[in-house]
PDB file of N, CA and C in Angstrom:
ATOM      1  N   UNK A   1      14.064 -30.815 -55.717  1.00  0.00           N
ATOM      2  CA  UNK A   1      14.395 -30.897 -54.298  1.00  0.00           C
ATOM      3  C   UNK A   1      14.674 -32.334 -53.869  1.00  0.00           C
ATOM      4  N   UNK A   2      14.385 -33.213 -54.580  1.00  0.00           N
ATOM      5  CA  UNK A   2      14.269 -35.059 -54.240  1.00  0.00           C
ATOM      6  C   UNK A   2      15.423 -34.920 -54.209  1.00  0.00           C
ATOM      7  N   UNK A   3      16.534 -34.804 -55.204  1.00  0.00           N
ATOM      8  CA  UNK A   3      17.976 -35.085 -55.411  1.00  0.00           C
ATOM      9  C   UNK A   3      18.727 -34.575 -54.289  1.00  0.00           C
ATOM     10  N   UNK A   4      18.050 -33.567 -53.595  1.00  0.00           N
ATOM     11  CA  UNK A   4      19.429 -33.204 -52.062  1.00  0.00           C
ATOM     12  C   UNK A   4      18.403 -33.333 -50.654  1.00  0.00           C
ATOM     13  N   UNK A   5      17.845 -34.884 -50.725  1.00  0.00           N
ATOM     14  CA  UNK A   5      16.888 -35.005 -49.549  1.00  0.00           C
ATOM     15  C   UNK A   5      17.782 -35.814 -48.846  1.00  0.00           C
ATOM     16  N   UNK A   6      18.665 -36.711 -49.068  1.00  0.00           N
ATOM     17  CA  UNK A   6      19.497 -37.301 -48.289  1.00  0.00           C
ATOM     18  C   UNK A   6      20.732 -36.150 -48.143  1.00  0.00           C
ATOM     19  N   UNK A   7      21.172 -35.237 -48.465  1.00  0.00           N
ATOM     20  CA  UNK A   7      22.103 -34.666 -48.319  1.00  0.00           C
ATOM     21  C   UNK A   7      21.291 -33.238 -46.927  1.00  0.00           C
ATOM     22  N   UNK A   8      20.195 -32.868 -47.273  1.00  0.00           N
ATOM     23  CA  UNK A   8      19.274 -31.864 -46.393  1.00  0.00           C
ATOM     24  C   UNK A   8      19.005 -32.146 -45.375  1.00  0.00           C
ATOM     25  N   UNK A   9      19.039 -33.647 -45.264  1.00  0.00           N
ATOM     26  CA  UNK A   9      18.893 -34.499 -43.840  1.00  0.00           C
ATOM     27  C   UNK A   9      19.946 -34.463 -43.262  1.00  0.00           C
ATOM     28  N   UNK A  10      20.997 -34.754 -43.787  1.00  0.00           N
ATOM     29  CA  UNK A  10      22.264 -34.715 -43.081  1.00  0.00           C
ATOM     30  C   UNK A  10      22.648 -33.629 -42.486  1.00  0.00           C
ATOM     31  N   UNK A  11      22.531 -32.611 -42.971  1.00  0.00           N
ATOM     32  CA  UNK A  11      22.625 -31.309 -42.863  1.00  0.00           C
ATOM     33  C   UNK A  11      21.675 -30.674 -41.680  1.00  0.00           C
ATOM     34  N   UNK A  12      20.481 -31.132 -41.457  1.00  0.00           N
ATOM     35  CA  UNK A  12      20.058 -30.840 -40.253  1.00  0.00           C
ATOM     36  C   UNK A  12      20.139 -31.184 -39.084  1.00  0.00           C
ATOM     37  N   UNK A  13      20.655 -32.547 -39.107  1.00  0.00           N
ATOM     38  CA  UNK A  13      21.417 -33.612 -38.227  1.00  0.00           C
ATOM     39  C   UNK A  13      22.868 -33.305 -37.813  1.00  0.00           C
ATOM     40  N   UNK A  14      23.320 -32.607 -38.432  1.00  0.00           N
ATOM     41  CA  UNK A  14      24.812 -31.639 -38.285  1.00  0.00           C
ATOM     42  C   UNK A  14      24.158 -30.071 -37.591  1.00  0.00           C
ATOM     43  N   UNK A  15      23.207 -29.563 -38.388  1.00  0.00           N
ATOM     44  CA  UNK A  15      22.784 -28.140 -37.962  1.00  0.00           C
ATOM     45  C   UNK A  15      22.744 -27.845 -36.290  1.00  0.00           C
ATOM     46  N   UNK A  16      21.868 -28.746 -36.157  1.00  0.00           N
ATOM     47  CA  UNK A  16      22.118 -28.402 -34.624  1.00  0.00           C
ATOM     48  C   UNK A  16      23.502 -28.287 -33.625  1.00  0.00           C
ATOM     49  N   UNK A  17      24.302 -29.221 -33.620  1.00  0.00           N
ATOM     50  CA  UNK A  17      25.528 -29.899 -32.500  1.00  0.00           C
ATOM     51  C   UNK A  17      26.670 -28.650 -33.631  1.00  0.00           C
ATOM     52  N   UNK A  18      26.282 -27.984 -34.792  1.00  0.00           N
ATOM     53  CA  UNK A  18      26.853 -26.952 -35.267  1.00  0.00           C
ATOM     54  C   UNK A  18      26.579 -25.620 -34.794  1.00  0.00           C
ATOM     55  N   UNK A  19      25.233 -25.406 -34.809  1.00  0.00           N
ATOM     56  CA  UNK A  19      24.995 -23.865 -34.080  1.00  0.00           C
ATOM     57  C   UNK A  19      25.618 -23.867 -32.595  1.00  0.00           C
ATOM     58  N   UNK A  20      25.124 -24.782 -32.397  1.00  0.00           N
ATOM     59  CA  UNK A  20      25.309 -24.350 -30.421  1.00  0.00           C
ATOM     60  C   UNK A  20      26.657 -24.577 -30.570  1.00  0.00           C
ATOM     61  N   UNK A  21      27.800 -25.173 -31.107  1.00  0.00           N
ATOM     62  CA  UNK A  21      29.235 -24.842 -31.415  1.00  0.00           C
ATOM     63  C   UNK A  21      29.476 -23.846 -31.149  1.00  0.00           C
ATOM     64  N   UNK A  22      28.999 -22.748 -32.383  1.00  0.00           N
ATOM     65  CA  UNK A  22      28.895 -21.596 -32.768  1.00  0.00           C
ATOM     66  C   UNK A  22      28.463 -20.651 -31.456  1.00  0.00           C
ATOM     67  N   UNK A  23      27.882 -21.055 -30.472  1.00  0.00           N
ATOM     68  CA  UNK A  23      27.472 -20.116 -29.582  1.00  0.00           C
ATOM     69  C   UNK A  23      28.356 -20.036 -27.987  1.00  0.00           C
ATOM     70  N   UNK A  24      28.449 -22.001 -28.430  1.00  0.00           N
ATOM     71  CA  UNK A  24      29.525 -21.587 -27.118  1.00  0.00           C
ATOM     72  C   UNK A  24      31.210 -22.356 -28.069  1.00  0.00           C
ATOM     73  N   UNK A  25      31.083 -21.504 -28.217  1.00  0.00           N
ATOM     74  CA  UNK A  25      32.874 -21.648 -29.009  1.00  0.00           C
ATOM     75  C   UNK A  25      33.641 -21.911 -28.170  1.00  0.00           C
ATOM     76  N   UNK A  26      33.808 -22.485 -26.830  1.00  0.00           N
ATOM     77  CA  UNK A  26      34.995 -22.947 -26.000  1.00  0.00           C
ATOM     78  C   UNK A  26      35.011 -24.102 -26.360  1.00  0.00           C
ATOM     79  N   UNK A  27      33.789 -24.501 -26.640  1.00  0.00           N
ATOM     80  CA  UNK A  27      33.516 -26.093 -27.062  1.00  0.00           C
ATOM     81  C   UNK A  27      34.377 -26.350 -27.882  1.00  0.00           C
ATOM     82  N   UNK A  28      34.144 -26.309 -28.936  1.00  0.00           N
ATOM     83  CA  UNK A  28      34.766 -26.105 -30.364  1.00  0.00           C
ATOM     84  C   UNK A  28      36.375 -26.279 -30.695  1.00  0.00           C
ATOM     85  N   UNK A  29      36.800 -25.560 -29.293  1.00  0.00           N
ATOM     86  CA  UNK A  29      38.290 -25.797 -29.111  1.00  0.00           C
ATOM     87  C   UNK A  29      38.557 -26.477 -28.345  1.00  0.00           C
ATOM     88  N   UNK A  30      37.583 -27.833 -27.547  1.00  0.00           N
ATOM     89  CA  UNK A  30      37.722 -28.799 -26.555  1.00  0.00           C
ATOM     90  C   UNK A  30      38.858 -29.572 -27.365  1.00  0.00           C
ATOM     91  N   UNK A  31      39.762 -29.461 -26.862  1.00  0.00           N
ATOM     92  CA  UNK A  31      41.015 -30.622 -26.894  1.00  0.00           C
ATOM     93  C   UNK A  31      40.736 -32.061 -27.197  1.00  0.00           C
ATOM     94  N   UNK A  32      39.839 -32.268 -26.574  1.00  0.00           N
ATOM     95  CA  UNK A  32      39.070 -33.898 -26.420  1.00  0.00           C
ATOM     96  C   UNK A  32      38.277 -34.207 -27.461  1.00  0.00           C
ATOM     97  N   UNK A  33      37.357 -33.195 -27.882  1.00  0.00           N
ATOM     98  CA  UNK A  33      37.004 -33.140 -29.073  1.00  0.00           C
ATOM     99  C   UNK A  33      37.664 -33.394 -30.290  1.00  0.00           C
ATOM    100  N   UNK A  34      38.895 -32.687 -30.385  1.00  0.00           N
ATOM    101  CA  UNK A  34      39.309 -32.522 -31.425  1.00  0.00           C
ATOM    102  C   UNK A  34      40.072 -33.758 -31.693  1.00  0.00           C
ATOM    103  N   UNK A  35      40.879 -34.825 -30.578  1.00  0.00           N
ATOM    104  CA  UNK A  35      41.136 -35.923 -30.943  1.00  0.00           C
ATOM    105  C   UNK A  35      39.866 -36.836 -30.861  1.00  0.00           C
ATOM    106  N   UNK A  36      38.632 -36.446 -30.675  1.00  0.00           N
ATOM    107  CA  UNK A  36      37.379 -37.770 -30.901  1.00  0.00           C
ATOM    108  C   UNK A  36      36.824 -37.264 -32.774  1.00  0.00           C
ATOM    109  N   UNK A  37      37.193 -36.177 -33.173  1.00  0.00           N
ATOM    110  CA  UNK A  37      36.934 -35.932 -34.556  1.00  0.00           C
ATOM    111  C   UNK A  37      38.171 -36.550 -35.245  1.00  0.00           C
ATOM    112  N   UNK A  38      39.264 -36.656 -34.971  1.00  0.00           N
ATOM    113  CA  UNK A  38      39.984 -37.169 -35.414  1.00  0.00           C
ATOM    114  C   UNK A  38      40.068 -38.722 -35.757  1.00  0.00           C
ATOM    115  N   UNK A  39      39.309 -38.946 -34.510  1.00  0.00           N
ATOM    116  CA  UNK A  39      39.708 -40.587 -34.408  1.00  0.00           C
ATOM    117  C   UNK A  39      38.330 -40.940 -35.163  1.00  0.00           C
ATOM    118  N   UNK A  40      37.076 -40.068 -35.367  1.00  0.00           N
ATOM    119  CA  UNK A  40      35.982 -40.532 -36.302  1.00  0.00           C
ATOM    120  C   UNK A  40      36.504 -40.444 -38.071  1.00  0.00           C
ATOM    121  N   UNK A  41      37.274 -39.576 -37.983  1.00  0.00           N
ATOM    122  CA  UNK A  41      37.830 -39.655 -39.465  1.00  0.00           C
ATOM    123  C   UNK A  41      39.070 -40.830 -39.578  1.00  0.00           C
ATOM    124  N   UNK A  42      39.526 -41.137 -38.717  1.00  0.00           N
ATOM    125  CA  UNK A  42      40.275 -42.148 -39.516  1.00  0.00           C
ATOM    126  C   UNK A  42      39.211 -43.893 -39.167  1.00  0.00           C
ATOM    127  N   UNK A  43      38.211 -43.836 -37.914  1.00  0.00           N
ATOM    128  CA  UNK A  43      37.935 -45.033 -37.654  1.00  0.00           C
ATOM    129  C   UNK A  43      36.513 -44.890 -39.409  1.00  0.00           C
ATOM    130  N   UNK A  44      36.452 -44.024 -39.843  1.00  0.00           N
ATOM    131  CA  UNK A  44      35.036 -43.899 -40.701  1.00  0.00           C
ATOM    132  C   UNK A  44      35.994 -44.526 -42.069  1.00  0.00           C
ATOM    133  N   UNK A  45      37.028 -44.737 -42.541  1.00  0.00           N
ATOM    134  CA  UNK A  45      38.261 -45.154 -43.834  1.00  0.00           C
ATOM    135  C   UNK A  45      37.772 -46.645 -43.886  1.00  0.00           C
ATOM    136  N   UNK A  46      37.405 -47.602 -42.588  1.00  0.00           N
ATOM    137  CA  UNK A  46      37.441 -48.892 -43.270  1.00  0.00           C
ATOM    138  C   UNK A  46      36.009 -49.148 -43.928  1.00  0.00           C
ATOM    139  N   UNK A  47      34.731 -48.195 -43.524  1.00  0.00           N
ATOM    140  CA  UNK A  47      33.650 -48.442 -43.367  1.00  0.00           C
ATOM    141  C   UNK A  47      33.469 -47.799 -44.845  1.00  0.00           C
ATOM    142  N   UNK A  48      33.974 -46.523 -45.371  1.00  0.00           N
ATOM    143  CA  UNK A  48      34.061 -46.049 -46.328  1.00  0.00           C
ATOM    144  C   UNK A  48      34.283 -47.201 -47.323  1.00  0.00           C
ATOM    145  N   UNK A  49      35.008 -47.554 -47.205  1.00  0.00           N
ATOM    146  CA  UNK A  49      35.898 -48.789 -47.981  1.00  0.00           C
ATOM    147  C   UNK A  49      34.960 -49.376 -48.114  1.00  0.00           C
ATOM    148  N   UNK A  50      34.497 -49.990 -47.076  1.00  0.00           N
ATOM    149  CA  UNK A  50      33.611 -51.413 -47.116  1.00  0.00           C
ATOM    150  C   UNK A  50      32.160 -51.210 -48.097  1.00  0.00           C
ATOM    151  N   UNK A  51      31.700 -49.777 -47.738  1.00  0.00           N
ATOM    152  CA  UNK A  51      30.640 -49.295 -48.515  1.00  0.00           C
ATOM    153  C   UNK A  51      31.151 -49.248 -49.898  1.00  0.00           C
ATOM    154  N   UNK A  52      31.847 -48.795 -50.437  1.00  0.00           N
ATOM    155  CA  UNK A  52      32.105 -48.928 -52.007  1.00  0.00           C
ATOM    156  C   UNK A  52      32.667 -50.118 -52.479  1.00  0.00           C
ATOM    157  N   UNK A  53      32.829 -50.919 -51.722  1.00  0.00           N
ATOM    158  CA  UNK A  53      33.026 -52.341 -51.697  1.00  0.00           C
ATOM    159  C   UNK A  53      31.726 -53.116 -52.501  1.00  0.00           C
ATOM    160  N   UNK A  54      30.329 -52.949 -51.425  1.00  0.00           N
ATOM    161  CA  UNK A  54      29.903 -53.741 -51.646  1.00  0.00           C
ATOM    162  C   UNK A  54      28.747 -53.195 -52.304  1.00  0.00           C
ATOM    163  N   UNK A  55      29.302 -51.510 -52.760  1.00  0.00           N
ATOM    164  CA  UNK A  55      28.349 -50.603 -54.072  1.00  0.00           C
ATOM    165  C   UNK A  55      28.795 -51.402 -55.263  1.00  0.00           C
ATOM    166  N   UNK A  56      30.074 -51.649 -55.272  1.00  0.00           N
ATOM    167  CA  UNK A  56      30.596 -52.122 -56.839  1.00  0.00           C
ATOM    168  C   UNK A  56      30.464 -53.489 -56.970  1.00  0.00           C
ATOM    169  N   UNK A  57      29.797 -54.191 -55.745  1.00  0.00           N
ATOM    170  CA  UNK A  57      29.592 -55.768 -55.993  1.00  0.00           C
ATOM    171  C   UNK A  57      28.180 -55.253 -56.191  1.00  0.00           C
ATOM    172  N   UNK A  58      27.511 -54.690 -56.364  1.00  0.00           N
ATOM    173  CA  UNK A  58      26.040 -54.549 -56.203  1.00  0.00           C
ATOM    174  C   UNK A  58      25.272 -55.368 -54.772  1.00  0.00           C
ATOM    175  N   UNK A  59      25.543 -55.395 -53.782  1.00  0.00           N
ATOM    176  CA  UNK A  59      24.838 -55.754 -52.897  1.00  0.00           C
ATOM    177  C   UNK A  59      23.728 -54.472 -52.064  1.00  0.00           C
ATOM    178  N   UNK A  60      24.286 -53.331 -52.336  1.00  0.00           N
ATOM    179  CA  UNK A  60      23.380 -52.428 -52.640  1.00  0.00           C
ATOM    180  C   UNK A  60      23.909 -50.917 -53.429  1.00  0.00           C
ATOM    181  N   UNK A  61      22.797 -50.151 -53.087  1.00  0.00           N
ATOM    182  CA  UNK A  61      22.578 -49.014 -54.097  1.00  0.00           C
ATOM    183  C   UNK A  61      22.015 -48.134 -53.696  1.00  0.00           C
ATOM    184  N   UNK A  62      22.038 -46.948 -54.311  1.00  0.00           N
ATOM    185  CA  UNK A  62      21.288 -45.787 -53.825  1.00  0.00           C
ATOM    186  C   UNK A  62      20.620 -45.011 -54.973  1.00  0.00           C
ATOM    187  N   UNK A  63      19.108 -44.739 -54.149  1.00  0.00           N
ATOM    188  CA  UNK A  63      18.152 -44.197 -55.363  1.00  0.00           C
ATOM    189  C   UNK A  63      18.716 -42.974 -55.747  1.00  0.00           C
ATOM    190  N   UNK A  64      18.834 -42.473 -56.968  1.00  0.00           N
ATOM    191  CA  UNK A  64      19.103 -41.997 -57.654  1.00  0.00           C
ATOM    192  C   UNK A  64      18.249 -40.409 -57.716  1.00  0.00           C
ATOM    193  N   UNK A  65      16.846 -40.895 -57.244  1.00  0.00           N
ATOM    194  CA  UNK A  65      15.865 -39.900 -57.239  1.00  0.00           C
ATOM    195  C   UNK A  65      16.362 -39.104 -56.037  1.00  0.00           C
ATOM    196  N   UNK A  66      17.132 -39.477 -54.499  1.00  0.00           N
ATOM    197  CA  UNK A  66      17.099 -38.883 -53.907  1.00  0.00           C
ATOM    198  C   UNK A  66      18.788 -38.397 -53.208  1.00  0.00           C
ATOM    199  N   UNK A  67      19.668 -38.575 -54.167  1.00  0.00           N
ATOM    200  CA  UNK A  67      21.172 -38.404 -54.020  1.00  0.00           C
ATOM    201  C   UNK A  67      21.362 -37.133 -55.165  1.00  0.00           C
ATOM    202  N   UNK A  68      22.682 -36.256 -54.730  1.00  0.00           N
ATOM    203  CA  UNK A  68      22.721 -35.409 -55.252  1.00  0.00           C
ATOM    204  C   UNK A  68      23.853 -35.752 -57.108  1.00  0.00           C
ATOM    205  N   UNK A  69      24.185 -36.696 -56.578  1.00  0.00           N
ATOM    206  CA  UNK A  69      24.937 -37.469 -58.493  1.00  0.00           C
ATOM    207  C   UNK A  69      25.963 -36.934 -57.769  1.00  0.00           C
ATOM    208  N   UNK A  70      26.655 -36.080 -56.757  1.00  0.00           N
ATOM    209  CA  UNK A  70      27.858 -36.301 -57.078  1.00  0.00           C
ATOM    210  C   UNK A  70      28.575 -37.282 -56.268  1.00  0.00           C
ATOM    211  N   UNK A  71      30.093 -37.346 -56.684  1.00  0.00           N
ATOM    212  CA  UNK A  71      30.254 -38.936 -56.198  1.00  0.00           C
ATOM    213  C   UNK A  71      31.836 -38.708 -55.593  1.00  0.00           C
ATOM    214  N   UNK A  72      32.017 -39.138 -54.441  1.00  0.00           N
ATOM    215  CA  UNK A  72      33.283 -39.520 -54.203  1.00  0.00           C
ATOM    216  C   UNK A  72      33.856 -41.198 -54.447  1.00  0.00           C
ATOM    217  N   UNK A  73      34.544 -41.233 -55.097  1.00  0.00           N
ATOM    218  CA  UNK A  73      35.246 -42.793 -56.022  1.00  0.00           C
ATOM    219  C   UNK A  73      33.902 -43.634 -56.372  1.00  0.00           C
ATOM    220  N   UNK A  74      33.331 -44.547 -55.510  1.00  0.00           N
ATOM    221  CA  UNK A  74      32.028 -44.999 -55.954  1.00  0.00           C
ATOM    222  C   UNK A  74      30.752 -44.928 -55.118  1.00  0.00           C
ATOM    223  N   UNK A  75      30.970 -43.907 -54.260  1.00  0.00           N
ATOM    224  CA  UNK A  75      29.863 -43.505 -53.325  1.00  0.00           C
ATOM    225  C   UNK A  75      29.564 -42.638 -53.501  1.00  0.00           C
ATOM    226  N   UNK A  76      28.263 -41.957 -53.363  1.00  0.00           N
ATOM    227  CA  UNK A  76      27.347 -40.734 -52.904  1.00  0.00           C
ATOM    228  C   UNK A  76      28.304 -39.673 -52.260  1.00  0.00           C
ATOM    229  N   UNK A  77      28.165 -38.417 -52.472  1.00  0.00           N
ATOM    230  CA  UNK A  77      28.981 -37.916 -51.369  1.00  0.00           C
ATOM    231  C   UNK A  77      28.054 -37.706 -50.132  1.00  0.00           C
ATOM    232  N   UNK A  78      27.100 -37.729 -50.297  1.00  0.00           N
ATOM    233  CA  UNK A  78      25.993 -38.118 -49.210  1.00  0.00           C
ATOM    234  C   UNK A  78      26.487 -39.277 -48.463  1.00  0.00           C
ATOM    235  N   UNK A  79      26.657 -39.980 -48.465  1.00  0.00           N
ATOM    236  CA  UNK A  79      27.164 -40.966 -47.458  1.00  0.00           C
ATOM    237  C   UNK A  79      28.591 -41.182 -47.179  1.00  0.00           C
ATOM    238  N   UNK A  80      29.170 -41.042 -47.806  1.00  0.00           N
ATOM    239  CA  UNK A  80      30.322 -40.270 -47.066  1.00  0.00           C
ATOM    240  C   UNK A  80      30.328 -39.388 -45.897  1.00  0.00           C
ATOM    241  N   UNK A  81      29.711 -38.429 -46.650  1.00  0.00           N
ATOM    242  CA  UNK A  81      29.238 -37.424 -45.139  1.00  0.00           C
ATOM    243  C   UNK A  81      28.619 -37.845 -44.249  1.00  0.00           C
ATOM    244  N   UNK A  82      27.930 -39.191 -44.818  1.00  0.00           N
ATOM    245  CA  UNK A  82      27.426 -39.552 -43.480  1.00  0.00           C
ATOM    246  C   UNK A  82      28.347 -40.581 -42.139  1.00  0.00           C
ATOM    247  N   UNK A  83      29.090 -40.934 -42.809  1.00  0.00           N
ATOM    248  CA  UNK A  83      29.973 -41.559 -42.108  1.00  0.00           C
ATOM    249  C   UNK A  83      30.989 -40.588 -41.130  1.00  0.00           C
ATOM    250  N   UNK A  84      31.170 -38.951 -41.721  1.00  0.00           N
ATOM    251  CA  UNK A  84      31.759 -38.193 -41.493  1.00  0.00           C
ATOM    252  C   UNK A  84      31.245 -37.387 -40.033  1.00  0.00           C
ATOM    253  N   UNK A  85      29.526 -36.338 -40.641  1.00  0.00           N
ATOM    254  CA  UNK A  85      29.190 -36.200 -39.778  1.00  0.00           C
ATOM    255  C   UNK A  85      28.194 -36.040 -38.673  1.00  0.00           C
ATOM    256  N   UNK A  86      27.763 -37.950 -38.880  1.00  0.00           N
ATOM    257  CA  UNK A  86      26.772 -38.299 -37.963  1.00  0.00           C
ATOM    258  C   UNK A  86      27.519 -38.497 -36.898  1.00  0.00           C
ATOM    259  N   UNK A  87      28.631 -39.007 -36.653  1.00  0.00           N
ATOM    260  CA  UNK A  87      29.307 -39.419 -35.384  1.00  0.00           C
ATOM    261  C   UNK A  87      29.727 -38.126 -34.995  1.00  0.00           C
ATOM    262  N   UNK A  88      30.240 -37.431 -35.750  1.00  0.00           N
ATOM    263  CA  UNK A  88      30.891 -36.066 -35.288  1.00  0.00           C
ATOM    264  C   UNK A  88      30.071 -35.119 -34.615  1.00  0.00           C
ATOM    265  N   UNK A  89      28.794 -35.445 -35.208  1.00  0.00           N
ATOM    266  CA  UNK A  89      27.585 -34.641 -34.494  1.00  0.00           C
ATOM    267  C   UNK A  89      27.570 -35.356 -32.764  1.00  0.00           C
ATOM    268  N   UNK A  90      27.110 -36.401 -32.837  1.00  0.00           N
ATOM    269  CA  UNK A  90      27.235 -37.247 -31.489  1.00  0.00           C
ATOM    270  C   UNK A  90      28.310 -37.320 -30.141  1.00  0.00           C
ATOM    271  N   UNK A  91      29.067 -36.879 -31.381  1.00  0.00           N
ATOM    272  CA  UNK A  91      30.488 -37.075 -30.096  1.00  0.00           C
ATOM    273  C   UNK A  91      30.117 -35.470 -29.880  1.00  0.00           C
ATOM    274  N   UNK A  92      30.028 -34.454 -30.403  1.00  0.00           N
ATOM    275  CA  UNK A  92      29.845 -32.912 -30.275  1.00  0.00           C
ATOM    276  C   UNK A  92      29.112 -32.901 -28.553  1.00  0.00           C
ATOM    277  N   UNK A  93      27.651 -33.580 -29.105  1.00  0.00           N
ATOM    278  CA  UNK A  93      26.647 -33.568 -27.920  1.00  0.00           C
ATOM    279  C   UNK A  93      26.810 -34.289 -27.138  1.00  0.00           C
ATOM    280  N   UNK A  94      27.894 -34.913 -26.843  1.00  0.00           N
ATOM    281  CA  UNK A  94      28.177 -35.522 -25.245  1.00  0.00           C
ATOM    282  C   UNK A  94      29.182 -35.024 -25.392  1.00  0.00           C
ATOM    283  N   UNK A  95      30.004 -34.427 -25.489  1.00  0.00           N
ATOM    284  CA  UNK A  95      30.918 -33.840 -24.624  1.00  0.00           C
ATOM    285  C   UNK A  95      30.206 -32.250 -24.000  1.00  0.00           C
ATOM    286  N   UNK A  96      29.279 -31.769 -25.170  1.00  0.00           N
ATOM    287  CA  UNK A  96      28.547 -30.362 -24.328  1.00  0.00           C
ATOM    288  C   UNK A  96      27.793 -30.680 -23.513  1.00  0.00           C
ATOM    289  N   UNK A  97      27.183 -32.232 -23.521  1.00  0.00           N
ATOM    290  CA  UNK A  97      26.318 -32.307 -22.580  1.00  0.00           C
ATOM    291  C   UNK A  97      27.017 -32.964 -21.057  1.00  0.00           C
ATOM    292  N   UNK A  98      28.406 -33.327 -20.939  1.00  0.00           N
ATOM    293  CA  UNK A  98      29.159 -33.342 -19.957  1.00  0.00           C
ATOM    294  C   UNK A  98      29.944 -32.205 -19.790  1.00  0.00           C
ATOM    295  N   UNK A  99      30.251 -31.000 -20.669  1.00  0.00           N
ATOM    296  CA  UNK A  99      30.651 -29.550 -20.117  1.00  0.00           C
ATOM    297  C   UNK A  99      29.715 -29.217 -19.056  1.00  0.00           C
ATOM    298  N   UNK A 100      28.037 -29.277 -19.295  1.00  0.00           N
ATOM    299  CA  UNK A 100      27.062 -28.627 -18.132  1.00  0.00           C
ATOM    300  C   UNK A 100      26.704 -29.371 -17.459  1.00  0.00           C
ATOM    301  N   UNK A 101      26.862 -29.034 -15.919  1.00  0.00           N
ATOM    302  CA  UNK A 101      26.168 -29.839 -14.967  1.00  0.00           C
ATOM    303  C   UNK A 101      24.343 -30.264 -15.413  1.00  0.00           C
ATOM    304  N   UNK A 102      23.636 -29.484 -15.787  1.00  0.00           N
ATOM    305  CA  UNK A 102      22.425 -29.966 -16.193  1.00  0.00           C
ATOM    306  C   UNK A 102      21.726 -29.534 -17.348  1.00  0.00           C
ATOM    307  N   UNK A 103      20.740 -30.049 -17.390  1.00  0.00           N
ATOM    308  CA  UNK A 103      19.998 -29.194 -19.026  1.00  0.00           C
ATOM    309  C   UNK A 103      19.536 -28.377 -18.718  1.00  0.00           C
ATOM    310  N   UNK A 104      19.379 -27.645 -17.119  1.00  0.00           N
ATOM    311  CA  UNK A 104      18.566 -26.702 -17.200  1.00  0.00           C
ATOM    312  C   UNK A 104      20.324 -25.227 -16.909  1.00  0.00           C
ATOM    313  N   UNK A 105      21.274 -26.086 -16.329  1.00  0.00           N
ATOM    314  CA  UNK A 105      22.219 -24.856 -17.032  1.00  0.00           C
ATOM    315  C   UNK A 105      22.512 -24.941 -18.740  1.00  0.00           C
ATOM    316  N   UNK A 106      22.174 -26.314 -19.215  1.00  0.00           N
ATOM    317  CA  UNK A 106      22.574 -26.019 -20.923  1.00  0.00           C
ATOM    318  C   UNK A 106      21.558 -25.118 -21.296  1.00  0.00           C
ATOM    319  N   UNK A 107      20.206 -24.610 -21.171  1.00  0.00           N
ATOM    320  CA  UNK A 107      19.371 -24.059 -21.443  1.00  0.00           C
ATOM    321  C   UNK A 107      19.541 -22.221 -20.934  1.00  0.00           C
ATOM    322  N   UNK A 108      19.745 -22.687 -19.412  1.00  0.00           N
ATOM    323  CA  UNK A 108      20.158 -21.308 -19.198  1.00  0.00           C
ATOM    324  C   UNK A 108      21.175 -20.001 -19.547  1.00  0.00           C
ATOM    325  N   UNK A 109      22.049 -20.947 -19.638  1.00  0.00           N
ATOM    326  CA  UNK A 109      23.111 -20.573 -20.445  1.00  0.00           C
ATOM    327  C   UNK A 109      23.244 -20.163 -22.272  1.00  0.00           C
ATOM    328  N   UNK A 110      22.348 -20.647 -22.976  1.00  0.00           N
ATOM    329  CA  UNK A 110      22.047 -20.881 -24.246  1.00  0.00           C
ATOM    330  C   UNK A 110      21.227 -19.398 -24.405  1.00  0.00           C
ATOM    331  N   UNK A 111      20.035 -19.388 -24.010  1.00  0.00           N
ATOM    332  CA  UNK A 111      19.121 -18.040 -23.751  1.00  0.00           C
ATOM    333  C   UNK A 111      19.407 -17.093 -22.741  1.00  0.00           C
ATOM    334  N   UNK A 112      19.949 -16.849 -21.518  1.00  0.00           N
ATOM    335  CA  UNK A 112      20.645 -15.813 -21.181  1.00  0.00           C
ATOM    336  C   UNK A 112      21.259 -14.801 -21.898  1.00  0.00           C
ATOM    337  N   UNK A 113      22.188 -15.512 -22.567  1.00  0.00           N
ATOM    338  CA  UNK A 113      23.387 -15.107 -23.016  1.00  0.00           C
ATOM    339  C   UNK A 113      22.880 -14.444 -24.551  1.00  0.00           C
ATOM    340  N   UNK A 114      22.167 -14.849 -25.050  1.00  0.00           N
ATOM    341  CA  UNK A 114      21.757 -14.723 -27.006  1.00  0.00           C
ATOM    342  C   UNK A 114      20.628 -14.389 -27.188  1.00  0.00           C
ATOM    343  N   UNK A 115      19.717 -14.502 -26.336  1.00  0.00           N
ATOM    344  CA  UNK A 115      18.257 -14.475 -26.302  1.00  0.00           C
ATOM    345  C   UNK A 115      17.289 -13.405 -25.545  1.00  0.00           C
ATOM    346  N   UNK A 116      18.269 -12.370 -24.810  1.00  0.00           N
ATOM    347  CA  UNK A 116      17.265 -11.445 -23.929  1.00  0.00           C
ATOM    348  C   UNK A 116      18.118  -9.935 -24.404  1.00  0.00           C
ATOM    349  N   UNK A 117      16.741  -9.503 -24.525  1.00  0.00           N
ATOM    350  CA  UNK A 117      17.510  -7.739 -24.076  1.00  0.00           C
ATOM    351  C   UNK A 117      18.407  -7.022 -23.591  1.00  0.00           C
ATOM    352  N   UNK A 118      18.893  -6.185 -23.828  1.00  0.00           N
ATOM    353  CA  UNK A 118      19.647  -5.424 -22.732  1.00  0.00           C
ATOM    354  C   UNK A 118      19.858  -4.340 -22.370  1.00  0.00           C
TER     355      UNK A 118
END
């Protein structure tokens, strides 16, 4: 389990700003969104870069005990993804959290709708 603890993290850090996607799917097709995912994938290319940059100068490294070995060119694909989708997660949750006037309609709305009887 050590070998996909940086990748399991990521993944729960995505899990969330992913389900509630999933629940209110208008989101998902926010226009605005879709050029702020865009613009995280091309602004994440120099940083990518820079990280396998200064993997292959050895200025640092990644434990071995807790990466999954596989590798995009000379990085982790773990960090890749992380460049991918930690921001993507972030930009997700402010734009849902400027779709609702408050947290208590993001809440209401969330359990109303998925969460009660009928």
């Amino acid at each position: 389990m050590h070998h996909f603890e940086y990748l399991v993290l990521l993944l729960l850090c995505y899990g969330f700003p992913f389900v509630f996607g999933l629940i209110h799917r208008k989101l998902l097709k926010d226009e605005k969104l879709s050029l702020l995912n865009l613009t995280v994938i091309v602004a994440s290319i120099p940083f990518i870069l820079w990280d396998m940059l200064a993997v292959t100068r050895g200025h640092w490294w990644f434990n071995s005990n807790f990466i999954t070995g596989w590798k995009v060119g000379y990085l982790p694909i773990e960090e890749v993804l992380f460049f991918l989708l930690i921001p993507q997660a972030c930009l997700f949750i402010w734009v849902a959290l400027h779709r609702f006037r408050s947290f208590h309609e993001f809440f209401t709305t969330v359990t109303s709708k998925h969460f009660t009887r009928e």
